[in-house]
Protein backbone atom coordinates (compact mmCIF):
# COMPACT_ATOMS: atom_id res chain seq x y z
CA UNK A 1 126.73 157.42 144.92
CA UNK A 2 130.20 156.44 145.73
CA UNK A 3 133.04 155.41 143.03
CA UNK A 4 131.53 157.76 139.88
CA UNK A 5 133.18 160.62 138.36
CA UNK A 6 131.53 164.62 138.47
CA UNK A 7 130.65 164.57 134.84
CA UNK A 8 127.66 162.20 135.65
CA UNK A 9 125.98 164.80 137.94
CA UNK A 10 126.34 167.33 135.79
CA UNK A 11 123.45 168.43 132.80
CA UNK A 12 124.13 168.46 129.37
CA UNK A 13 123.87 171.89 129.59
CA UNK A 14 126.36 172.32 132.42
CA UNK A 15 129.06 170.34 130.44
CA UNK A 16 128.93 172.45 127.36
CA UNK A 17 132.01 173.44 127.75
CA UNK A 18 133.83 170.32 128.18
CA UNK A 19 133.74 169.29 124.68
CA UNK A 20 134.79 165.24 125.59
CA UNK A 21 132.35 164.79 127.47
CA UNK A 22 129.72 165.86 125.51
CA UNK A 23 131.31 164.04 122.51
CA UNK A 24 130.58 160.96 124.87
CA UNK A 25 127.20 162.16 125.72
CA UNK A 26 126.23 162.51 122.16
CA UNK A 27 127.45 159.00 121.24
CA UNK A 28 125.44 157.52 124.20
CA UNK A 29 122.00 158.49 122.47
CA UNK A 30 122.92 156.28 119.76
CA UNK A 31 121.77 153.21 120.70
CA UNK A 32 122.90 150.42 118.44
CA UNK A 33 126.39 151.97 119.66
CA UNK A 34 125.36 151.32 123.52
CA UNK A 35 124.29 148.25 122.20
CA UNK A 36 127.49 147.03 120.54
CA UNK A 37 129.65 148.01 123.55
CA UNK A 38 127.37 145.84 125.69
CA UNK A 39 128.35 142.70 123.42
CA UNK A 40 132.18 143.30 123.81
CA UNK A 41 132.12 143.25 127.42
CA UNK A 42 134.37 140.21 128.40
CA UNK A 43 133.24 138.60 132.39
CA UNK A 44 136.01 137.39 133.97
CA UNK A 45 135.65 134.03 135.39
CA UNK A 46 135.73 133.70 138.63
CA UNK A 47 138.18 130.28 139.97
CA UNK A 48 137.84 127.93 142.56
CA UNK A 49 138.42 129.11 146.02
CA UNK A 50 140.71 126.47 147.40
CA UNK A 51 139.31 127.14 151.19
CA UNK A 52 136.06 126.94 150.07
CA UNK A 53 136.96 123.54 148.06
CA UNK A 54 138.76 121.94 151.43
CA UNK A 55 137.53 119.12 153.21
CA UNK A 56 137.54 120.41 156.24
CA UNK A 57 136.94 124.50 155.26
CA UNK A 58 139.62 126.87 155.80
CA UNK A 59 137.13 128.77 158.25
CA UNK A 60 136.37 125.13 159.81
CA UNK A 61 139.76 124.08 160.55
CA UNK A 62 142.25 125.31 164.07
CA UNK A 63 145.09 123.25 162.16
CA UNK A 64 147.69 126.34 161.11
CA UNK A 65 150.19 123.88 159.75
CA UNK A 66 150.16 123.44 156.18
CA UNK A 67 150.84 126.47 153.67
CA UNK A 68 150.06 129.24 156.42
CA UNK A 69 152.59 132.39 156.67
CA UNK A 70 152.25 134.97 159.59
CA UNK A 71 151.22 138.38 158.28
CA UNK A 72 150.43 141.16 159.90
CA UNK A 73 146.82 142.85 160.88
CA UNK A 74 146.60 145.52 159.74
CA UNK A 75 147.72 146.13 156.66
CA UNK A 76 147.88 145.50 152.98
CA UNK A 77 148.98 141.99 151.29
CA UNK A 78 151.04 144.02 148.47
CA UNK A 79 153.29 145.66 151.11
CA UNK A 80 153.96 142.55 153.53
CA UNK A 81 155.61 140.25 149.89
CA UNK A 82 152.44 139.13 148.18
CA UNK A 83 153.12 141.20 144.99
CA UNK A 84 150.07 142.12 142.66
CA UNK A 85 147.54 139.74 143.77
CA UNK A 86 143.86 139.79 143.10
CA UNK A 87 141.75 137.00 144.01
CA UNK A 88 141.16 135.53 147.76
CA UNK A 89 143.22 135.71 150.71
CA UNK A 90 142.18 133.47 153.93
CA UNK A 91 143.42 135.12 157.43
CA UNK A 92 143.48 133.30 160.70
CA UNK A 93 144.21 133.71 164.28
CA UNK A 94 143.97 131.89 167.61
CA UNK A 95 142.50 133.98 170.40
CA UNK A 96 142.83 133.71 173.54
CA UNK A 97 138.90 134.59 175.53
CA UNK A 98 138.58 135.04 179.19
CA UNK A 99 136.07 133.38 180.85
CA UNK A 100 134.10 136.64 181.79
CA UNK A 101 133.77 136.79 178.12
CA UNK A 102 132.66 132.59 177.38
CA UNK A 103 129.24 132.36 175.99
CA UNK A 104 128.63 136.32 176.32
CA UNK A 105 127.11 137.91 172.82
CA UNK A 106 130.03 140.27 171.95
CA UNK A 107 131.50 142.34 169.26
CA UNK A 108 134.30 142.63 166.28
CA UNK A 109 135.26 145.66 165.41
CA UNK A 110 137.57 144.98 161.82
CA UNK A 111 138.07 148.29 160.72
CA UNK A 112 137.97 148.26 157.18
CA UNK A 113 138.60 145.83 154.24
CA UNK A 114 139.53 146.05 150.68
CA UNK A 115 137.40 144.47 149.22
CA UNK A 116 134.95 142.35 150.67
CA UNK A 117 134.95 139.72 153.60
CA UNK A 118 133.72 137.02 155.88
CA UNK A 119 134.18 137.06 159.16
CA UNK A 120 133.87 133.01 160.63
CA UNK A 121 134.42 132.91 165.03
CA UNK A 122 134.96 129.09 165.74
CA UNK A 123 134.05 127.73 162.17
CA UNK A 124 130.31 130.13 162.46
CA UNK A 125 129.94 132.69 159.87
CA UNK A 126 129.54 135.73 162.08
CA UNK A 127 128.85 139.08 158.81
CA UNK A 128 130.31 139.97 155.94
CA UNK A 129 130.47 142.91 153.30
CA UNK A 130 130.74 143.19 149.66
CA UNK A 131 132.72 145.94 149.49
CA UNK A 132 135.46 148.03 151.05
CA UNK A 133 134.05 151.41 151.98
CA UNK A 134 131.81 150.55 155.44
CA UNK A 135 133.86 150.11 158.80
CA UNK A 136 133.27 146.17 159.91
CA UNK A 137 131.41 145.91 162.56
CA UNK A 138 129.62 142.61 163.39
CA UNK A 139 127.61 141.55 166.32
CA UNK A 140 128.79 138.01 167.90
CA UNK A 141 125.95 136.14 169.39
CA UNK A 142 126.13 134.52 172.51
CA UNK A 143 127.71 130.89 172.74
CA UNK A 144 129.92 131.13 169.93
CA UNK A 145 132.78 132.55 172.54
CA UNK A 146 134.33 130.14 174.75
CA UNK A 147 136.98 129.63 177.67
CA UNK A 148 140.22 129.63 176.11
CA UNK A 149 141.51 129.19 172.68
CA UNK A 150 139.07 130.03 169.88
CA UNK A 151 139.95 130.75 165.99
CA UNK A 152 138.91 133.71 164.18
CA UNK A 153 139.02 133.39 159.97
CA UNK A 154 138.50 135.99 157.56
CA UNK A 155 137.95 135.28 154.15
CA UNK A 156 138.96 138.46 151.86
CA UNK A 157 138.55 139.14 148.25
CA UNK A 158 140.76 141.80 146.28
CA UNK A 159 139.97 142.75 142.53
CA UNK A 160 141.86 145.33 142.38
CA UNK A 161 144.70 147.51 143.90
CA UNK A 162 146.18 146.78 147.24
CA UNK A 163 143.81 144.13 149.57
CA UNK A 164 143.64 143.70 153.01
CA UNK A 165 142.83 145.70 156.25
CA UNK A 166 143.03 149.53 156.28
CA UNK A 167 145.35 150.81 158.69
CA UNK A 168 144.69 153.05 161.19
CA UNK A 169 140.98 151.80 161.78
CA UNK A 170 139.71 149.75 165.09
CA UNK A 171 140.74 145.66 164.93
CA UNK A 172 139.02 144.34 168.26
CA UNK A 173 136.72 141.85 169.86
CA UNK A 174 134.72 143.15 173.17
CA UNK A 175 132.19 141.61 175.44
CA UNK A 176 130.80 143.89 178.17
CA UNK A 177 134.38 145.44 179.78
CA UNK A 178 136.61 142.86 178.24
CA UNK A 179 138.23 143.80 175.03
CA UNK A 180 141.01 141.58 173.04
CA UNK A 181 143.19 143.31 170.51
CA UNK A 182 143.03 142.01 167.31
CA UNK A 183 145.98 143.83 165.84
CA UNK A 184 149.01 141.89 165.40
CA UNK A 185 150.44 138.62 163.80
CA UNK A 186 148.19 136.59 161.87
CA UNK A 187 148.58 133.78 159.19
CA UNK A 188 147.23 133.40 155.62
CA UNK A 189 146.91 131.38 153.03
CA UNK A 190 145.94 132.32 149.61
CA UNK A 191 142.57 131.01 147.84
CA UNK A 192 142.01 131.78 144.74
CA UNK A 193 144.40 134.27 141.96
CA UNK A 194 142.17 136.00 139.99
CA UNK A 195 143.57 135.84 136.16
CA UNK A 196 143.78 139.87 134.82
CA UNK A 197 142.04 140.43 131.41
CA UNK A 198 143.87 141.49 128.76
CA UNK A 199 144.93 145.38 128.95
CA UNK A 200 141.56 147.04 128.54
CA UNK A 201 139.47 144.46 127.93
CA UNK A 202 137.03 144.51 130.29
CA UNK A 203 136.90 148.34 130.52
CA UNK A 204 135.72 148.04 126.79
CA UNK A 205 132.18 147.90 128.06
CA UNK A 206 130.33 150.70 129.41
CA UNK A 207 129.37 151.69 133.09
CA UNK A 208 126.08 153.39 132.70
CA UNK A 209 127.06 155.50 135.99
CA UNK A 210 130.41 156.80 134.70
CA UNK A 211 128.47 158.16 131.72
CA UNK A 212 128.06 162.05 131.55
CA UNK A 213 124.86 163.59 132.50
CA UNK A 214 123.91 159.84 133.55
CA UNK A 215 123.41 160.51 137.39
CA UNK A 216 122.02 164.08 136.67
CA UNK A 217 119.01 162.67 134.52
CA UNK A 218 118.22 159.70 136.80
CA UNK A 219 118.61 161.28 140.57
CA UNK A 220 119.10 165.30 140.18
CA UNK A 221 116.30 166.09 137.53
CA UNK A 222 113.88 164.37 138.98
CA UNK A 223 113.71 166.60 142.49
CA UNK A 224 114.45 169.90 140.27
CA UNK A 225 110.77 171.03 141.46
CA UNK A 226 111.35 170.79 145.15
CA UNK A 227 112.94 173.44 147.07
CA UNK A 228 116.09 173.23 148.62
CA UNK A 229 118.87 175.60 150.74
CA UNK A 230 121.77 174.41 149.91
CA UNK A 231 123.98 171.05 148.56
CA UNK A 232 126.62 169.46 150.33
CA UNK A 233 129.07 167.78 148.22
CA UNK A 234 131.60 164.83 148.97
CA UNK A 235 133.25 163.43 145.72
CA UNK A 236 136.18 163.30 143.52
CA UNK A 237 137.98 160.07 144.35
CA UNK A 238 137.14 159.45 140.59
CA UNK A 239 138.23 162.12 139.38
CA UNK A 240 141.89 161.85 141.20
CA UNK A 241 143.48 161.07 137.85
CA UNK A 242 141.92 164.19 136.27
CA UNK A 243 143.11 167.11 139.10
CA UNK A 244 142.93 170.15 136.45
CA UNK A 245 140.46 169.17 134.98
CA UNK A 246 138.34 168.57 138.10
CA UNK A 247 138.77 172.15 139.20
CA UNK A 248 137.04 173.54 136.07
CA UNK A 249 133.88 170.78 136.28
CA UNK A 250 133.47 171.29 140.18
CA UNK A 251 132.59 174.96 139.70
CA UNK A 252 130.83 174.19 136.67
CA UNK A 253 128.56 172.07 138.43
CA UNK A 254 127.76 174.64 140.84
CA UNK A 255 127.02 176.63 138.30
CA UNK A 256 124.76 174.31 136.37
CA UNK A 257 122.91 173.39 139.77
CA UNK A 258 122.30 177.23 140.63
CA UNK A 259 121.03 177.58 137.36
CA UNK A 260 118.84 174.94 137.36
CA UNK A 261 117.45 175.93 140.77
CA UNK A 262 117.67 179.18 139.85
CA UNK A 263 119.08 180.57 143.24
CA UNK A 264 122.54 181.96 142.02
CA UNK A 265 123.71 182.33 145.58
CA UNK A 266 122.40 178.89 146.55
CA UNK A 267 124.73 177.60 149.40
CA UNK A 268 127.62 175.11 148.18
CA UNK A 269 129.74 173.05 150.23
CA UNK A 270 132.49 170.91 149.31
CA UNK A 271 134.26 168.73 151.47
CA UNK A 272 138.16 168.77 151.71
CA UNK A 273 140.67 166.61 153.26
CA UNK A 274 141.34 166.84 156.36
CA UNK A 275 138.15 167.18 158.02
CA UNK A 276 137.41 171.23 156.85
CA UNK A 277 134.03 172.07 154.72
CA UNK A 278 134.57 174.69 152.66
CA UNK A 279 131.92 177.08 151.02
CA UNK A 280 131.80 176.96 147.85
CA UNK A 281 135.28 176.76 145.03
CA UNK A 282 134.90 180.58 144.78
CA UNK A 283 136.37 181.30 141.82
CA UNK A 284 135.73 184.28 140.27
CA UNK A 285 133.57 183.27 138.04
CA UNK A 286 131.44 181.15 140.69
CA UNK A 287 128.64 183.49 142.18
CA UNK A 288 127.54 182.81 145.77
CA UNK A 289 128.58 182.96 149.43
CA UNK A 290 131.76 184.17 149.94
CA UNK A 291 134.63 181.81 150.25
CA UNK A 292 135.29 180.30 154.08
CA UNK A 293 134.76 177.09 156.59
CA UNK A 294 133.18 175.72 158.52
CA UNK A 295 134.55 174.58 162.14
């Protein structure tokens, strides 16, 4: 499960020696204490989205002309002068389409987005996603391309950090051998500004699958009785703020999953940037496979 820290895989019993987390863990059982964090949690309201509001729709529209600036694709908002901004963000582009590619079904290829989007090809809603981590990649049915010029809108929404397209990812629309780049100059034109919360507000409330032991009790215990060879392990984005600490819980989880299997030299791989698996953390206190990677 993407976006959730170690500590929620982990047992009580693996995270005995982390003594905040089990203080957190031990406060969790108490339930008029869930309860009353429940109650504080403030919902941000969500405003108008002035391209939604239009008469015509942003996405409906081909006239550029009033309160659209070029940007560029990709890219983040943040870094091109639209300074800490959460809310809605409307992009839109004129294409030029051959005719060996009118009335063809095609594909877009948007890389990714941060956060979510919707992708509209001559005022049609073509996909969208509700969040940033899957590449964009929609089908275009046939008759929605034509001869010539044709506008392409998509609608993004940003709650937090930097939004817009990832660099470095695929930004393309193809149709048999006919491909048109979708990198470049675009225009926007912003929606909706989400109002921030008061500092800590909303984090008042509590995620049930940041919690500690939390994942462990509802996805690992269960399939304790079934055998298994090994665990392959991506994760730690969470963690990011928390480096130190993270390299005493990761082989503390492997640990506490050995254990619990009880297969001390149970295979163990962890995944590290750039591209390398490697087996196991190894430290000396970590029993198992000997330290190395995989190609």
């Amino acid at each position: 499960m993407g976006g959730t820290p170690i500590e929620a895989w982990m047992s009580e019993e693996g995270l005995r020696n982390f003594p905040d987390a089990i203080a957190t863990l031990q406060k969790n059982k108490d339930t008029a204490y869930v309860q009353s964090l429940k109650r504080r949690v403030t919902v941000p309201t969500v405003p108008v989205d002035a391209g939604m509001e239009a008469s015509p729709k942003w996405y409906e529209t081909n006239d550029p002309s009033k309160g659209w600036r070029p940007i560029n694709v990709p890219g983040y908002w943040e870094d091109q002068g639209i300074r800490d901004l959460n809310g809605v963000v409307w992009y839109r582009r004129e294409l030029e389409i051959p005719a060996s590619m009118a009335g063809k079904a095609a594909k877009v290829f948007l890389g990714r987005i941060v956060d979510a989007d919707e992708l509209y090809i001559n005022g049609t809603l073509i996909g969208k996603t509700t969040y940033q981590y899957p590449q964009r990649r929609y089908p275009v049915p046939a008759n929605v391309l034509k001869a010539g010029k044709n506008s392409i809108v998509v609608r993004v929404t940003n709650t937090a950090g930097r939004g817009g397209f990832v660099p470095d990812k695929p930004y393309c629309l193809f149709a048999g051998a006919d491909t048109v780049d979708l990198k470049g100059t675009w225009q926007y034109k912003v929606g909706s500004v989400f109002k921030p919360l008061p500092r800590g507000e909303f984090q008042a409330g509590l995620n049930p699958n940041n919690q500690p032991a939390a994942l462990f009790n509802a996805m690992v215990a269960p399939i304790l009785p079934y055998a298994i060879k090994g665990f392959c392990w991506y994760q730690g984005e969470t963690n990011t703020g928390q480096s130190q600490l993270y390299a005493q819980l990761l082989p503390a989880l492997i640990q506490d999953w050995r254990r619990l299997w009880q297969q001390e030299s149970l295979p163990f791989f962890t995944y590290s940037y750039p591209a390398t698996w490697i087996t196991s953390t190894c430290p000396a206190r970590v029993t198992g496979p000997p330290c190395g990677k995989l190609s």
